[in-house]
Protein backbone atom coordinates (compact mmCIF):
# COMPACT_ATOMS: atom_id res chain seq x y z
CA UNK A 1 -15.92 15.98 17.51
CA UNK A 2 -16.46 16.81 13.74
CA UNK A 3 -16.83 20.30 12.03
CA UNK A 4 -17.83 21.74 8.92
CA UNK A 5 -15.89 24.19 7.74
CA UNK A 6 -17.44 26.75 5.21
CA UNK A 7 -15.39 29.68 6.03
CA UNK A 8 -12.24 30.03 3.43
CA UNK A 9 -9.73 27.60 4.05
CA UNK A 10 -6.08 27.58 3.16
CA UNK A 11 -4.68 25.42 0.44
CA UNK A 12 -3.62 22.24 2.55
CA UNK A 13 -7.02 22.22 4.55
CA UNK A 14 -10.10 20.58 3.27
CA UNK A 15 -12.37 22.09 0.25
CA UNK A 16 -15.28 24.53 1.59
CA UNK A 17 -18.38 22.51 2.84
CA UNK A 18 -16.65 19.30 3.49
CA UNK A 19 -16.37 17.53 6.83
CA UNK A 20 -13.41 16.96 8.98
CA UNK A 21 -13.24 15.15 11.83
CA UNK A 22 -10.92 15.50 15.01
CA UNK A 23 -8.10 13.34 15.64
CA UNK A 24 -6.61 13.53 18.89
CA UNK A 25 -4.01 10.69 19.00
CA UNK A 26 -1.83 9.82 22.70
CA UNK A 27 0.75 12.02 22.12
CA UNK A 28 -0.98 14.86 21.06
CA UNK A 29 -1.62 17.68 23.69
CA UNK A 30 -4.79 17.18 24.52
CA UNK A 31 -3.65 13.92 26.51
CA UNK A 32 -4.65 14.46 30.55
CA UNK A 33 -1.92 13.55 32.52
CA UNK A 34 -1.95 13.50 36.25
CA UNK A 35 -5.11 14.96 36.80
CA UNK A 36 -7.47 13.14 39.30
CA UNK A 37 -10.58 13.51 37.47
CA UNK A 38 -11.64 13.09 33.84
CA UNK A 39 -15.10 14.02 32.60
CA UNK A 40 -16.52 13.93 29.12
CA UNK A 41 -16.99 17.54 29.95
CA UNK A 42 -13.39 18.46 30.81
CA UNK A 43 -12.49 16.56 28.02
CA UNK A 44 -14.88 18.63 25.37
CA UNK A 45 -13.39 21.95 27.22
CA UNK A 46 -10.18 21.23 26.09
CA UNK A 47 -10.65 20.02 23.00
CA UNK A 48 -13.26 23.31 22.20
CA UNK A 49 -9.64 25.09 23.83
CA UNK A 50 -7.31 23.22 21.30
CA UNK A 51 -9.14 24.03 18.66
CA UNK A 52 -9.70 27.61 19.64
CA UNK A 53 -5.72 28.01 19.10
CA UNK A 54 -5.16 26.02 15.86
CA UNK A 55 -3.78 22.91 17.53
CA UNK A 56 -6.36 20.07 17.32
CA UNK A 57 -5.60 17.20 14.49
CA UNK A 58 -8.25 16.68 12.37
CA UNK A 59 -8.45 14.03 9.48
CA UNK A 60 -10.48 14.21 6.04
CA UNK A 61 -13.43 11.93 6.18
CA UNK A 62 -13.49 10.20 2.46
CA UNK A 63 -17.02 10.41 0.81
CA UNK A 64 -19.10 7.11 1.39
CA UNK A 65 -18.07 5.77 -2.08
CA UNK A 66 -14.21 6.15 -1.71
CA UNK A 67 -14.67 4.53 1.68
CA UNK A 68 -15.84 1.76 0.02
CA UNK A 69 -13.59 1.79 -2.49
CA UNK A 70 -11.00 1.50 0.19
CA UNK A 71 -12.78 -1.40 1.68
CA UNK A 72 -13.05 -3.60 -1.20
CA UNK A 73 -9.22 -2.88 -2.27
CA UNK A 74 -8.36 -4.19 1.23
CA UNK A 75 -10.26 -7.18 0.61
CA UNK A 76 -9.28 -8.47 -2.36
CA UNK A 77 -5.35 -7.86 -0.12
CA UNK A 78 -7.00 -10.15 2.17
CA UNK A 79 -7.93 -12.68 -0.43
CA UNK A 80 -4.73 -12.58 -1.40
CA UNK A 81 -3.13 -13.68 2.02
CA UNK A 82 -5.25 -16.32 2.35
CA UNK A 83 -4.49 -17.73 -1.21
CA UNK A 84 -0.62 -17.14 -0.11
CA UNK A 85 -1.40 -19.48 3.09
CA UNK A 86 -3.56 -21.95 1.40
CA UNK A 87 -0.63 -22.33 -1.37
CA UNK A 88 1.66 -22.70 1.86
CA UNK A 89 -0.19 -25.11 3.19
CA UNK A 90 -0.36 -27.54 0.22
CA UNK A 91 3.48 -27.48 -0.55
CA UNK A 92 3.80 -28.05 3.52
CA UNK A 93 1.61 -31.54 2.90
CA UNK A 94 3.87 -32.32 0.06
CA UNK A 95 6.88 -31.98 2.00
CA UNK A 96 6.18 -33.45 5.19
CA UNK A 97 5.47 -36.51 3.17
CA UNK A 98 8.30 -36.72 0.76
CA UNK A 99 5.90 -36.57 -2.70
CA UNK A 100 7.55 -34.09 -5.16
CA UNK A 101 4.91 -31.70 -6.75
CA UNK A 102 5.60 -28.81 -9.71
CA UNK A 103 7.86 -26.26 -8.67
CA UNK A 104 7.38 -22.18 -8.19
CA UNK A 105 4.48 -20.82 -10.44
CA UNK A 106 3.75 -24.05 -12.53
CA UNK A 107 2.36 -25.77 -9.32
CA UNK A 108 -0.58 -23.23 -10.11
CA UNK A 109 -1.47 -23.37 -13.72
CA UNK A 110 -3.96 -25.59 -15.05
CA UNK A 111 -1.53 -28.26 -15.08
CA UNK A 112 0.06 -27.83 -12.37
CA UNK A 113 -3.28 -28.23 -10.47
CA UNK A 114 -4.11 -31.37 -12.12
CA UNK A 115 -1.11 -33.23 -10.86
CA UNK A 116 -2.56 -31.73 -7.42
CA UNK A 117 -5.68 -32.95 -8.07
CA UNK A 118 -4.55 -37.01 -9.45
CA UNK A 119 -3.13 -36.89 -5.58
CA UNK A 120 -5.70 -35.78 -3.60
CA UNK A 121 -9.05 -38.07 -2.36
CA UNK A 122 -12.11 -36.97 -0.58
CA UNK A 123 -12.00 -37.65 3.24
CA UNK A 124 -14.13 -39.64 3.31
CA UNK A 125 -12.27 -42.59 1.18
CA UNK A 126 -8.96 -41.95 2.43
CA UNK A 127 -7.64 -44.70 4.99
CA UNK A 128 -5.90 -44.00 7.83
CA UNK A 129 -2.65 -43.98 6.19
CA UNK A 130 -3.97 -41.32 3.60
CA UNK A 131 -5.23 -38.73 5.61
CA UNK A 132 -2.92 -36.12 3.68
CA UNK A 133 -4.87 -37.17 0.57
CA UNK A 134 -7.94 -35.84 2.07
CA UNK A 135 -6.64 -32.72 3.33
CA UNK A 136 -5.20 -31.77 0.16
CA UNK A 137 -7.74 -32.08 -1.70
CA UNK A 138 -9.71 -29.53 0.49
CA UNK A 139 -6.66 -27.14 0.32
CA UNK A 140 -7.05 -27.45 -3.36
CA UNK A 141 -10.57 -27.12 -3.28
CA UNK A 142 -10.30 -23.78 -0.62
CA UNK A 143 -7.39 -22.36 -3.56
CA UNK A 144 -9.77 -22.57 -6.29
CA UNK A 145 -12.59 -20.73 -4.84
CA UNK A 146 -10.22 -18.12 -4.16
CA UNK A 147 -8.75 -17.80 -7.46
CA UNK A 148 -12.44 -17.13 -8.24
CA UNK A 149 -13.27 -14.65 -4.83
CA UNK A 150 -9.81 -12.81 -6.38
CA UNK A 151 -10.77 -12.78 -10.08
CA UNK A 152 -14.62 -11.53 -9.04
CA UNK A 153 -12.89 -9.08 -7.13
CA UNK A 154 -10.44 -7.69 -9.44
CA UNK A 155 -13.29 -7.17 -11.51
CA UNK A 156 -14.90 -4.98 -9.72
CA UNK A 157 -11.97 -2.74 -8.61
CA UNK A 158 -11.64 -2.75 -12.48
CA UNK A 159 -14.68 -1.37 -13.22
CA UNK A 160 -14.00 1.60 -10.98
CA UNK A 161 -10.53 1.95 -11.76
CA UNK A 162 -12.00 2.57 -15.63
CA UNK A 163 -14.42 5.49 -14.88
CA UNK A 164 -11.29 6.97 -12.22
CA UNK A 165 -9.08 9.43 -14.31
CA UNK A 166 -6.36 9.26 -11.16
CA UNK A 167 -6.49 6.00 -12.11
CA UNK A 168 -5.85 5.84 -15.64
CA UNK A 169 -3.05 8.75 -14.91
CA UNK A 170 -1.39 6.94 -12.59
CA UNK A 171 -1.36 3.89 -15.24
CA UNK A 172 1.14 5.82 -17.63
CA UNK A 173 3.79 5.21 -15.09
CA UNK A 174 6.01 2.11 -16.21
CA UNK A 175 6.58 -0.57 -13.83
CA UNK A 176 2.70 0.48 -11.74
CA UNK A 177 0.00 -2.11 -12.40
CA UNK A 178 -3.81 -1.76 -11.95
CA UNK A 179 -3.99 -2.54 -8.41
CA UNK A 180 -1.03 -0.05 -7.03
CA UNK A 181 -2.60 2.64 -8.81
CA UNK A 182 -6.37 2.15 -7.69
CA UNK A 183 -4.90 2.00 -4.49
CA UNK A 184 -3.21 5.27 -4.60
CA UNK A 185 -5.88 7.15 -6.08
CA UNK A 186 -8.41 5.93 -3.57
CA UNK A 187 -6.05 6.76 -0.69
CA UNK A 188 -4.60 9.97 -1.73
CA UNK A 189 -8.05 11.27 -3.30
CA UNK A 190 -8.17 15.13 -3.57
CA UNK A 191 -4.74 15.54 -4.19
CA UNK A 192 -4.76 19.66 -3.42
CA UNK A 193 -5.78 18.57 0.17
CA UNK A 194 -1.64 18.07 1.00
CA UNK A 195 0.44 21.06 1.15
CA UNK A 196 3.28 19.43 0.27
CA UNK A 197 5.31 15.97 -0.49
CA UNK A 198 6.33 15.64 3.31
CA UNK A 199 2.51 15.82 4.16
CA UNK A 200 2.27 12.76 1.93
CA UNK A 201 4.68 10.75 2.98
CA UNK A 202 4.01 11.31 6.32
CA UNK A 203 0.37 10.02 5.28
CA UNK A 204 1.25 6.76 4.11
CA UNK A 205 3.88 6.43 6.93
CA UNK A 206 6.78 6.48 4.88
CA UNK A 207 8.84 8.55 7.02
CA UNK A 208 11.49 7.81 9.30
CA UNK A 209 10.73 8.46 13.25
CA UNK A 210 12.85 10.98 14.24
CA UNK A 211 14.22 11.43 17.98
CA UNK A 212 16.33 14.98 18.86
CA UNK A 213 17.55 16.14 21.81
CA UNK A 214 20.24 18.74 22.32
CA UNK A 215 22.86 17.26 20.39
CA UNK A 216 21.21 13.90 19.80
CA UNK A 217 19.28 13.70 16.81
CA UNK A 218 18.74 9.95 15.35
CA UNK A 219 16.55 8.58 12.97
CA UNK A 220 15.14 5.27 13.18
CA UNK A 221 12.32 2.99 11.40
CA UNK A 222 9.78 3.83 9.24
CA UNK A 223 6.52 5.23 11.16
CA UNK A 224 4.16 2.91 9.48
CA UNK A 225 1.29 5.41 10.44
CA UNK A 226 -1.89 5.69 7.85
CA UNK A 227 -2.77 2.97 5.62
CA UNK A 228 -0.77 -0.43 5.63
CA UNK A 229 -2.41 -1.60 2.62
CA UNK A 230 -0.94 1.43 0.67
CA UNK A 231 2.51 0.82 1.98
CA UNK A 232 2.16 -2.69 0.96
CA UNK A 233 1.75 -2.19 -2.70
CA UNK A 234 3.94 0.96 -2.83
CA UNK A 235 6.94 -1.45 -1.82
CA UNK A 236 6.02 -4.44 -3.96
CA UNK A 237 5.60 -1.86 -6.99
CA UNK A 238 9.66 -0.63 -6.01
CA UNK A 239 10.55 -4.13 -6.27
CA UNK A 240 8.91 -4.55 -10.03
CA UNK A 241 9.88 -0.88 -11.28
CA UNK A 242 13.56 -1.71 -10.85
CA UNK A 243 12.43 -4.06 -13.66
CA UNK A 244 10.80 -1.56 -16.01
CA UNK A 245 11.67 1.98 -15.08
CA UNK A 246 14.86 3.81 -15.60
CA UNK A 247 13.48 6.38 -13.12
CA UNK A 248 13.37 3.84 -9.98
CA UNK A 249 16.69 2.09 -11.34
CA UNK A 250 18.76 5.61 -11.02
CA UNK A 251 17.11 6.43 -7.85
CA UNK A 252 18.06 2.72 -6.41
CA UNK A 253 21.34 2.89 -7.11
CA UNK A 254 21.98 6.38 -5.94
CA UNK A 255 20.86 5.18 -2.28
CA UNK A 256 22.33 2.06 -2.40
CA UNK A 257 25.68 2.97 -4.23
CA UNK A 258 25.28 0.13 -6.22
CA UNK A 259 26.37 -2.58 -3.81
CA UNK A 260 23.90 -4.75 -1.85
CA UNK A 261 23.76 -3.53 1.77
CA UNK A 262 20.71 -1.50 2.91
CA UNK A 263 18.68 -2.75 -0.59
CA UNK A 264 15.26 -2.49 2.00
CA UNK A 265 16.22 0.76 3.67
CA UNK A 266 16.16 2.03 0.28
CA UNK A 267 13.48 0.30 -1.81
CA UNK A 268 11.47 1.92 0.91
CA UNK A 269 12.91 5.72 0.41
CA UNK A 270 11.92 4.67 -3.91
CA UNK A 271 7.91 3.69 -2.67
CA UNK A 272 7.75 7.33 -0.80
CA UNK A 273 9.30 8.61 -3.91
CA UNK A 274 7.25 6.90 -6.18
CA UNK A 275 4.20 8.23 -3.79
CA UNK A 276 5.33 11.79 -3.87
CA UNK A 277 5.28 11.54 -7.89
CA UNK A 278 1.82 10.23 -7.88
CA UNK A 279 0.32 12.76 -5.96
CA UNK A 280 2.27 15.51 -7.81
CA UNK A 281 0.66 13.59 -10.77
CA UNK A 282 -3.06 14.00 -9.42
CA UNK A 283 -2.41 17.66 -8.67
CA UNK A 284 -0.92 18.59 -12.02
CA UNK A 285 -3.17 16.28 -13.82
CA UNK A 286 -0.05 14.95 -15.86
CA UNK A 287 0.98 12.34 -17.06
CA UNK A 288 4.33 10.42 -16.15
CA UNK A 289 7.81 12.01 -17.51
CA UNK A 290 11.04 10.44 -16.97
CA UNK A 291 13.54 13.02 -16.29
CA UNK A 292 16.03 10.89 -15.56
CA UNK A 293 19.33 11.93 -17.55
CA UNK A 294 20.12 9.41 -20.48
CA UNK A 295 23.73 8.17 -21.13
CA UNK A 296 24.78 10.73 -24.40
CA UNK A 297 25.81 8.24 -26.99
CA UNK A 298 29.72 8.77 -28.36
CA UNK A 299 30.72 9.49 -32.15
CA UNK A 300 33.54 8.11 -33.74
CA UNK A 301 35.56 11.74 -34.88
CA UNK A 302 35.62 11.70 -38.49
CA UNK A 303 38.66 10.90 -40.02
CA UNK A 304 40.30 11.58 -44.27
């Protein structure tokens, strides 16, 4: 079922003239349960009914662009778990036969990949003893063609990240690269279109699942509704910005009282964070400010 709306619209609904399609997910009410027949016209009746009375979930549909947008960020996340695998898979053929090879990130620089390559034989010469030989030099083969997949890639998203203000906005925040902001500006989009910073969370499935009854009120896992590709980045950006950004450093310790126990519970409550700043970012159309209080330096009194 979709609709155009073109009456006015309140703030957190979608601008006049653009589409919005309905939603209805399992647990919503428009589920039929025990009922012994179900008809594509019972089930328009009561989803005309729900949305008669303001209670049927609809969803923005992005413009064809930003869908594609979407699309080729997810692919080059894609290209990126395969290089992870294919990098797996060559240190797995080094192990299993006891021949050291450069460790962590110099196994894939230029000359790391040489000392791959003086190991590895085409198939077709290796004996039956040197099979290995033969299979690593297709892994190596399959890693460099993805280093160039990833690098054509990149460029692209680039090239639309440049001509994106969101984009460039989100840029000015220390500690969030390129691909975390493109990535949040594709996904959030119009900004006005969420009433509020528990609509976005919510959105990226940031929030916790909640279960109340009487008395009984717990809290549990993450939701991980909306896109996983968003939640991905949001969580590896925490992880660097503890690095770079006083503002993700205070907020880190606070929830973790600066010991070590529940470090993922709470690198997760700094990426919603970190999300709810962006999008106040896009909606303001400002640029990042760290309000997080500095330490006031200390004066010797004078003295004589």
């Amino acid at each position: 079922m979709i609709s155009c709306r073109t009456e006015p619209t309140p703030p957190c609904a979608p601008a006049p003239g653009s589409c919005t399609a309905a939603r209805p997910s399992p647990t919503s009410p428009w589920k039929f349960t025990r009922l012994k027949r179900k008809t594509d016209h019972d089930a328009a009746q009561r989803l005309a009914e729900l949305e008669a009375i303001g209670q049927l979930p609809t969803v923005t549909m992005p413009d064809p662009r930003t869908r594609q947008r979407r699309l080729l960020i997810a692919f080059r996340q894609e290209l990126v778990g395969q290089r992870v695998a294919c990098q797996n898979r060559i240190r797995a053929l080094f192990a299993a036969h006891a021949v050291a090879m450069p460790a962590g990130a110099k196994a894939w620089t230029a000359d790391g990949l040489d000392v791959l390559d003086a190991e590895a034989r085409e198939l077709s010469d290796c004996g039956p003893d040197e099979l290995w030989r033969g299979m690593l030099g297709i892994a190596v083969a399959q890693y460099r063609d993805l280093e160039h997949r990833i690098a054509e890639t990149e460029r692209a998203l680039d090239q639309l990240s440049a001509a994106d203000p969101g984009t460039q906005l989100l840029l000015s925040i220390p500690g969030v690269g390129p691909r975390t902001a493109e990535a949040v500006a594709a996904h959030l989009g119009d900004a006005n279109r969420f009433a509020s910073g528990k609509q976005v969370g919510a959105y990226a499935g940031l929030v916790p699942t909640q279960y109340q009854s009487g008395v009984t009120d717990r809290k549990g896992r993450i939701t991980r509704r909306g896109p996983a590709v968003l939640r991905k980045l949001l969580v590896e950006c925490s992880w660097c910005m503890l690095r770079y950004n006083p503002w993700a450093q205070a907020q880190y310790k606070r929830l973790t009282g600066g010991g070590t126990a529940r470090k993922k519970p709470a690198i997760v409550a700094v990426a919603r964070k970190l999300l709810v700043r962006c999008w106040a970012m896009l909606r303001t159309n400002q640029r990042w400010r760290d309000d997080t209080p500095r330490p006031e330096a200390t004066t010797a009194p004078a003295t004589g």
